[in-house]
Protein backbone atom coordinates (compact mmCIF):
# COMPACT_ATOMS: atom_id res chain seq x y z
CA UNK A 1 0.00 0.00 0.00
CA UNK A 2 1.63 3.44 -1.12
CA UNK A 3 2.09 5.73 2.41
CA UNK A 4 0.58 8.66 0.68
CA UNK A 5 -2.39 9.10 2.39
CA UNK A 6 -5.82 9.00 1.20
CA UNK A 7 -9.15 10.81 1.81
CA UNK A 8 -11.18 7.45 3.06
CA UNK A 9 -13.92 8.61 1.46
CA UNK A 10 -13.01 9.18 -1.83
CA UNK A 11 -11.38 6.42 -4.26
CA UNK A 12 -9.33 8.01 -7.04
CA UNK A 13 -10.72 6.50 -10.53
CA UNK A 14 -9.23 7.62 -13.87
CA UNK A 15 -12.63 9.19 -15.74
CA UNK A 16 -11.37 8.84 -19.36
CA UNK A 17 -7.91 7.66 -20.73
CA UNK A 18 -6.27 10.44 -22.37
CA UNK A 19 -3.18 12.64 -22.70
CA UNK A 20 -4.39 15.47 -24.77
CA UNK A 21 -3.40 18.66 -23.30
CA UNK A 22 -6.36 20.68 -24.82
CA UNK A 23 -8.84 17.70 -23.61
CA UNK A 24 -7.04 17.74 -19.70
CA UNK A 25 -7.66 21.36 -19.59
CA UNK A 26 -11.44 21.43 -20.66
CA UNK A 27 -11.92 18.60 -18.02
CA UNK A 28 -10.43 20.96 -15.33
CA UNK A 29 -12.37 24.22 -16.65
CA UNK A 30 -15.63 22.11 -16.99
CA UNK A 31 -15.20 20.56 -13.57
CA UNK A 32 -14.10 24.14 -11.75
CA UNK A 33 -17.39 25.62 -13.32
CA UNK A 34 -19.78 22.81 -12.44
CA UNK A 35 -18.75 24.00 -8.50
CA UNK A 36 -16.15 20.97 -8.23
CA UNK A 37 -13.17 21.26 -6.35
CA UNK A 38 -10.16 20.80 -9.25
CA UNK A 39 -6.79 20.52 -8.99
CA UNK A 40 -4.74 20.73 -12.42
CA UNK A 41 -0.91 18.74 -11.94
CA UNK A 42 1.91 19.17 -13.97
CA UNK A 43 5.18 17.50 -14.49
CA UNK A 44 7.44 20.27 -13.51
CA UNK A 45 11.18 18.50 -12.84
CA UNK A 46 12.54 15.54 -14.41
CA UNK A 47 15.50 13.65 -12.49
CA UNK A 48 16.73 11.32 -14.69
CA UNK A 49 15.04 9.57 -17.39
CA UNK A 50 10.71 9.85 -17.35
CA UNK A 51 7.82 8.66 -18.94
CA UNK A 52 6.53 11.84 -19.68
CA UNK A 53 7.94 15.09 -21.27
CA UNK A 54 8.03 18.45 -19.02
CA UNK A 55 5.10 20.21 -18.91
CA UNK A 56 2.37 17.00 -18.92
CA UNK A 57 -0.47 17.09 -16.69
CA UNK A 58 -3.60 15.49 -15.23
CA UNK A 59 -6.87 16.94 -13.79
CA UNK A 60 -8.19 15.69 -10.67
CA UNK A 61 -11.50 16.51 -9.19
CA UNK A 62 -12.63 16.15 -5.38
CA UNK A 63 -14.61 13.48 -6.13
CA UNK A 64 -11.82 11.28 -7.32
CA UNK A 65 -11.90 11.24 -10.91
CA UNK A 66 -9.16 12.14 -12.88
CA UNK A 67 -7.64 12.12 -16.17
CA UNK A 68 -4.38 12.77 -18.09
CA UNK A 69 -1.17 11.32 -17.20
CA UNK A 70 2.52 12.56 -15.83
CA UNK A 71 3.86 9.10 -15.94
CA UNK A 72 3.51 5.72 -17.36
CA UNK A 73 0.22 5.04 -16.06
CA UNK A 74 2.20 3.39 -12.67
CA UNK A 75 1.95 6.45 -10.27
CA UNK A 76 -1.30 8.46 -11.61
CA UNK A 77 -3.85 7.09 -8.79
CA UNK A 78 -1.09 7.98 -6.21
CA UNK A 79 -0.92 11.63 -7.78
CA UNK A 80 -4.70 11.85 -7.27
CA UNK A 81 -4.59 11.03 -3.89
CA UNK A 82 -2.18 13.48 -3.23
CA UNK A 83 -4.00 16.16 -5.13
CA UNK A 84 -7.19 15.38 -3.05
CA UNK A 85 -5.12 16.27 0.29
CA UNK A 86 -4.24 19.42 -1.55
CA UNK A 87 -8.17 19.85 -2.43
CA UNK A 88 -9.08 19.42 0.95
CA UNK A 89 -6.69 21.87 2.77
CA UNK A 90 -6.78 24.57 -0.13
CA UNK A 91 -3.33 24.81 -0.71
CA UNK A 92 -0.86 24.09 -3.13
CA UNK A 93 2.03 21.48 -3.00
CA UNK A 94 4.43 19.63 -4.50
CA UNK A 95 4.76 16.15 -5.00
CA UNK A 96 8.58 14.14 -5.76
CA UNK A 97 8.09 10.85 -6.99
CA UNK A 98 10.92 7.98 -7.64
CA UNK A 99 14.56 9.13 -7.34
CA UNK A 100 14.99 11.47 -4.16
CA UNK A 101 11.08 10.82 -2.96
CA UNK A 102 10.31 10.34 0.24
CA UNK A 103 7.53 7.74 -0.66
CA UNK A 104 10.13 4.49 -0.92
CA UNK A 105 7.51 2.53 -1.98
CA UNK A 106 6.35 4.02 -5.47
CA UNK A 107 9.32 3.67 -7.75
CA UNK A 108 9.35 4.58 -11.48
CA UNK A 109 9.85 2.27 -13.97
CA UNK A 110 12.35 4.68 -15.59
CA UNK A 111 14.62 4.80 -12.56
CA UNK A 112 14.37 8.51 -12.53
CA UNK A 113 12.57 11.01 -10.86
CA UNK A 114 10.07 13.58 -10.85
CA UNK A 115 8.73 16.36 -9.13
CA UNK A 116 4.71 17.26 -9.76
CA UNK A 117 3.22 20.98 -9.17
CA UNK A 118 -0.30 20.49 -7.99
CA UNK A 119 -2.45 23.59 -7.93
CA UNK A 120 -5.48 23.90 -6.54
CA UNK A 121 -7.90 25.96 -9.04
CA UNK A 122 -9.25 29.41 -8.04
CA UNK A 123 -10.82 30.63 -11.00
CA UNK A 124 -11.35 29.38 -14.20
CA UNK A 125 -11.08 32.24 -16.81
CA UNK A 126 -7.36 32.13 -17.84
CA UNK A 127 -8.22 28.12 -19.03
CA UNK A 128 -10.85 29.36 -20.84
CA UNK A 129 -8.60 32.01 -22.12
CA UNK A 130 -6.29 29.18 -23.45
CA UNK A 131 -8.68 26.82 -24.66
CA UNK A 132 -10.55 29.70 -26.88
CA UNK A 133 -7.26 30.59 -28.11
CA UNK A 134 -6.95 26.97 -29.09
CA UNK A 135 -9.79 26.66 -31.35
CA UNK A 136 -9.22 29.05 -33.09
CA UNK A 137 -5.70 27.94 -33.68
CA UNK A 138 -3.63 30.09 -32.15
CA UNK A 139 -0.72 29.00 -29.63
CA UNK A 140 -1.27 29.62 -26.23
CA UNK A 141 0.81 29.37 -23.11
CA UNK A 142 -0.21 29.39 -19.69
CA UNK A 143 2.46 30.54 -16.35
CA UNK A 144 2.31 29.45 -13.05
CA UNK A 145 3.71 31.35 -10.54
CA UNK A 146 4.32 28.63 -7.28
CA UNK A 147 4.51 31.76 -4.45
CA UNK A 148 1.40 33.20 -5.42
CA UNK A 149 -0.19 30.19 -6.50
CA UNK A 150 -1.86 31.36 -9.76
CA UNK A 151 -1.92 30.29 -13.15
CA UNK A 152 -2.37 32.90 -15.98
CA UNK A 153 -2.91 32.69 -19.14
CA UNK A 154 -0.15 33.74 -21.22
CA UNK A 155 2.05 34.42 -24.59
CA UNK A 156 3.07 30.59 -26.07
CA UNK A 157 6.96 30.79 -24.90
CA UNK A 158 9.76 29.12 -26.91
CA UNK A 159 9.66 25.84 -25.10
CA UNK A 160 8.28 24.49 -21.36
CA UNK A 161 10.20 25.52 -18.73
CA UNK A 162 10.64 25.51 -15.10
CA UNK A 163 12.89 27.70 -12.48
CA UNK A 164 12.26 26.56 -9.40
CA UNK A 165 9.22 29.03 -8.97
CA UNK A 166 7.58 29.64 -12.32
CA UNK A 167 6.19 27.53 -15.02
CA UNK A 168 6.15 28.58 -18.46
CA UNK A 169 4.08 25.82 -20.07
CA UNK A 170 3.36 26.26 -24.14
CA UNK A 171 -0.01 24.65 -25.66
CA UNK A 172 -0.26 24.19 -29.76
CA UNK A 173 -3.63 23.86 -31.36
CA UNK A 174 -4.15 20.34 -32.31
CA UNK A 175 -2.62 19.01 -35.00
CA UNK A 176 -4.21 19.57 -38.31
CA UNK A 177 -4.18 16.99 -41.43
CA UNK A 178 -4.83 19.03 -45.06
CA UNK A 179 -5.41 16.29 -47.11
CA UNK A 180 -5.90 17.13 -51.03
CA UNK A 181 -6.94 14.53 -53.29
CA UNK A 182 -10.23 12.27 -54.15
CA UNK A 183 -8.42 8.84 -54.12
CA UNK A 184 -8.53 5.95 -51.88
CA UNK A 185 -5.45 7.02 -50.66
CA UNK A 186 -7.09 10.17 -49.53
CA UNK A 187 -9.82 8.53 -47.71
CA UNK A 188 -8.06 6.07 -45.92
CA UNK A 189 -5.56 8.43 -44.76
CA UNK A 190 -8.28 10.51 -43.60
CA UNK A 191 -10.20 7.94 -41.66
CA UNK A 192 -6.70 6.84 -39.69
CA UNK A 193 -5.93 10.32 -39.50
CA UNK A 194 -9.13 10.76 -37.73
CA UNK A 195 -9.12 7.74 -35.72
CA UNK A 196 -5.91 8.98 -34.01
CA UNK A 197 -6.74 12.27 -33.03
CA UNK A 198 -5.66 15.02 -35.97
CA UNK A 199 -8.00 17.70 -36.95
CA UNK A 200 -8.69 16.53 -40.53
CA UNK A 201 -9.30 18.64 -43.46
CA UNK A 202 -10.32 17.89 -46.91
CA UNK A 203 -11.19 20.25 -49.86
CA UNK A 204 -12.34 19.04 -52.68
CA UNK A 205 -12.81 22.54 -54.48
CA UNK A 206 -8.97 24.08 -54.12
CA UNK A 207 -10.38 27.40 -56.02
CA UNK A 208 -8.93 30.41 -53.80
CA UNK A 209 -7.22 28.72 -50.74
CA UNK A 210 -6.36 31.56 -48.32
CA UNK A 211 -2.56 31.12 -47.03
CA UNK A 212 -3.55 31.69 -43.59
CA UNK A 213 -5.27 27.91 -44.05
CA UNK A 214 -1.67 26.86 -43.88
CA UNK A 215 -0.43 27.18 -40.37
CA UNK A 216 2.73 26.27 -38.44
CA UNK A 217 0.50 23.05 -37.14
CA UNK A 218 -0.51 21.75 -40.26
CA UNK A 219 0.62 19.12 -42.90
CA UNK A 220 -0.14 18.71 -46.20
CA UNK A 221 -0.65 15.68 -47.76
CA UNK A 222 -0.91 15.81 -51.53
CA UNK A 223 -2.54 12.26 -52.40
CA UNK A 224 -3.02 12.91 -56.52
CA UNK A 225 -2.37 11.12 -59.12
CA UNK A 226 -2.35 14.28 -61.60
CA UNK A 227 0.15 16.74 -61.25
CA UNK A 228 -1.76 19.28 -62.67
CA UNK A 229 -4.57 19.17 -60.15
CA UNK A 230 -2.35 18.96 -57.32
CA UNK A 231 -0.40 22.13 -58.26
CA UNK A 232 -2.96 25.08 -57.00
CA UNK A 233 -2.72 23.28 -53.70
CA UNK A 234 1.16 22.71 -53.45
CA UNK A 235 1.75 26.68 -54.26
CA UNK A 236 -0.42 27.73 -51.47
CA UNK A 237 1.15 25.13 -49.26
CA UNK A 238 4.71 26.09 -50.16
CA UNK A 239 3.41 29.79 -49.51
CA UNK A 240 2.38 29.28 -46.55
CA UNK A 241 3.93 27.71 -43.13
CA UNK A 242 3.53 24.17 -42.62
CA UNK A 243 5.64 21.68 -40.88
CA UNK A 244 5.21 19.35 -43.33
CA UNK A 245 4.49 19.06 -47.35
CA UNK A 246 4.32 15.46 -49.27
CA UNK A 247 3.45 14.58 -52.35
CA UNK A 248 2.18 11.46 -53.75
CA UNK A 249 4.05 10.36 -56.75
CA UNK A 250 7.33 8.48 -58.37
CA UNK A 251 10.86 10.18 -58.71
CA UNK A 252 10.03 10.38 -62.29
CA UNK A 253 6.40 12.27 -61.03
CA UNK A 254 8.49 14.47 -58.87
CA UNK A 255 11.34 15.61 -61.52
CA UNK A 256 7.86 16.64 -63.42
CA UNK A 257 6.18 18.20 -60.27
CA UNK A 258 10.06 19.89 -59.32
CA UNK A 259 10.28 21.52 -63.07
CA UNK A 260 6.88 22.81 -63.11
CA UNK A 261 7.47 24.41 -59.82
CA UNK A 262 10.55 26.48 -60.89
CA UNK A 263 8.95 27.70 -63.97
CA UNK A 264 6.85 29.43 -61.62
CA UNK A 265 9.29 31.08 -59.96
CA UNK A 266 9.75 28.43 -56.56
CA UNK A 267 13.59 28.34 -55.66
CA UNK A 268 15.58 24.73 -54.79
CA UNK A 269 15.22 25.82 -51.16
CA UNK A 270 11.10 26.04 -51.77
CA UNK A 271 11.19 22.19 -53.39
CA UNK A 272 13.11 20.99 -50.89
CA UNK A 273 10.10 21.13 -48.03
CA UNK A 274 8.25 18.81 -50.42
CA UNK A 275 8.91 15.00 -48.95
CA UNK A 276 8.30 13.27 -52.22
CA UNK A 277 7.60 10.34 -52.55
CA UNK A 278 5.23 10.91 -49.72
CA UNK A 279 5.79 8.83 -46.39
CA UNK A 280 8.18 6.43 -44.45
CA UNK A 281 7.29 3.35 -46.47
CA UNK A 282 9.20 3.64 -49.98
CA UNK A 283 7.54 0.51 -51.47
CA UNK A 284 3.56 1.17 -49.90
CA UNK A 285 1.06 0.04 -52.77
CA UNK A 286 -1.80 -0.42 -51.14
CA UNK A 287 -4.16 2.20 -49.54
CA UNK A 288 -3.64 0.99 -46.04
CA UNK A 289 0.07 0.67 -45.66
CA UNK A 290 0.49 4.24 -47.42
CA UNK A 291 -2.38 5.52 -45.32
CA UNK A 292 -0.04 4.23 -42.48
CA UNK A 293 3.03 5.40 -44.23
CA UNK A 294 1.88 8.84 -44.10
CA UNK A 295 0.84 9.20 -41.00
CA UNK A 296 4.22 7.87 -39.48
CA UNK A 297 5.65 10.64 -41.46
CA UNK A 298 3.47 13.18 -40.30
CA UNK A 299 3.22 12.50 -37.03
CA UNK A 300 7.21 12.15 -36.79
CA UNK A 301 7.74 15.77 -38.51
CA UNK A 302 5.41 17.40 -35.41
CA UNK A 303 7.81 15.80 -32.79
CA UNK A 304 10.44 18.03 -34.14
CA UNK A 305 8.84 20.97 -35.18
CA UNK A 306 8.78 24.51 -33.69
C-alpha cells in the first residue's frame, strides 16, 4: 500500500484515458465551473530519465476522478490522492516521486525522478482564455507562478520551462491533417488520420485557398495522381507555413512536379520542403500501408517541429 495518504472517502478513478493537453484542460475548466473542487498537476522537474515530457499534466476533481497522465500510467492514482489532500486543505504542493522521494515505496519504472506541481484551481477564466485561443488555432501558453499560487494565461513561450518558482508551459492547437486529393489514398488516410486524433481537413474545391489555411500546425498531404490538379494546392502550401508538405508520386512524377514548380518562380530551397515520394514506407502500394506510411511521417515531422 503506497504511504501517501488517502481521503477514506473518496477512491481516485481515472474518468477517461487520455493525454491530450487541450482535452485535460477542458476537463479541469468544466469541472471548476460545475462548482467541483479541481486541482490541475503538472510535471514540472525531471530527475533522470521519465515517462513523460516536461510540462504533462492530469486533472483531478474532489470526487476522485481524474484524467491525463505525468507518468507511465504506474503512479497516476497515487498523484490523485495526493492532489485530493491538496483539495481538501486549499493549498498548493508539491509532489517528488521515484529518485529522491520520500515515498520508498512508489518507484518509477524509468529509474528517474520527478517532481509534480499540484495547484489547486481558483478561478477558471485564464483556461478558458487558453482553450478559446486553441480553437481558433492560435498558440497559447499558460504561467504558473508557485509563491502566489496562480496560473495565468499567457504568450506561447519558446519551449516548457521551469525555475524553481515559475512555469512557463506552451499549448499548440491540435494538430491539423490538409489532405488534397479524391483517391482511396485520400480517404483512408483521412479515416486513420481521424481515428488517431488530428484535426482533418479535406477540400475538394482548391479554387482560392487563403494562405492563412496553412499554419505552423498543419501538414499537407498531396494524395493525386495528376500533377496538374495537385499544383494550385502545393503553391499555397509552399506559400504558406507548414511543418510538413508530401506529395504522392514516383521520382520520375516528382522531376515533373520539381520543373513545373521552378517555372513558376519556386527556388531549390522552396522544393526541398516537399517530402516526395510521400511517407516512411518507400515501397507502400496499397491504400492501407500508405495511409499508415503517411501518417508515421506526419506525425514524426510534429515531434520536431517549432
Amino acid at each position: 500500500m503506497s504511504l501517501i495518504q488517502t481521503r477514506p472517502d473518496v477512491t481516485p478513478l481515472m474518468a477517461f484515458m487520455t493525454d491530450d493537453s487541450q482535452q485535460i484542460l477542458q476537463y479541469a475548466a468544466d469541472s471548476f465551473d460545475a462548482g467541483v473542487g479541481t486541482v490541475l498537476v503538472t510535471l514540472v522537474e525531471i530527475r533522470g530519465g521519465a515517462a513523460r515530457a516536461l510540462g504533462a499534466q492530469m486533472t483531478v476533481r474532489e470526487d476522485g476522478l481524474y484524467c491525463g497522465y505525468v507518468s507511465g500510467g504506474c503512479t497516476e492514482a497515487a498523484v490523485a490522492a495526493e492532489a485530493l489532500q491538496a483539495i481538501s486543505k486549499g493549498n498548493d504542493r508539491f509532489l517528488r516521486l521515484g529518485e529522491g522521494s520520500r515515498f520508498f515505496d512508489i518507484v518509477l519504472p524509468c529509474g528517474g525522478g520527478i517532481t509534480l506541481a499540484i495547484h489547486v484551481l481558483r478561478e477558471s477564466l485564464n483556461l478558458h482564455t487558453v482553450l478559446e485561443g486553441l480553437k481558433t488555432r492560435r498558440r497559447m501558453g499558460l504561467h504558473y507562478d508557485a509563491g502566489m499560487q496562480s496560473l495565468t494565461a499567457s504568450a506561447f513561450p519558446e519551449e516548457t520551462s521551469w525555475d524553481g518558482s515559475h512555469l512557463q508551459r506552451g499549448y499548440r492547437p491540435r494538430p491539423r491533417l490538409f489532405l488534397s486529393g479524391r483517391s482511396i489514398e485520400a480517404e483512408r488516410t483521412m479515416q486513420l488520420a481521424l481515428s488517431t486524433g488530428y484535426d482533418v481537413l479535406r477540400r475538394e474545391d482548391m479554387a482560392d485557398l487563403p494562405q492563412a489555411l496553412f499554419d505552423a500546425d498543419v501538414a499537407v498531404a498531396l494524395l493525386h495522381h495528376d500533377l496538374d490538379v495537385e499544383l494550385p494546392v502545393l503553391r499555397a502550401a509552399l506559400d504558406g507555413k507548414p511543418f510538413y508538405i508530401g506529395a504522392l508520386g514516383s521520382s520520375t512524377t516528382h522531376r515533373r512536379r520539381t520543373e513545373a514548380l521552378v517555372s513558376l518562380g519556386y527556388r531549390q530551397a522552396d522544393i526541398d520542403r516537399i517530402k516526395a515520394p510521400i511517407g516512411i514506407i518507400a515501397k507502400a502500394r496499397d491504400a492501407n500501408t500508405l495511409a499508415l506510411s503517411v501518417l508515421g511521417d506526419v506525425a514524426a515531422a510534429y515531434a520536431v517541429s517549432r
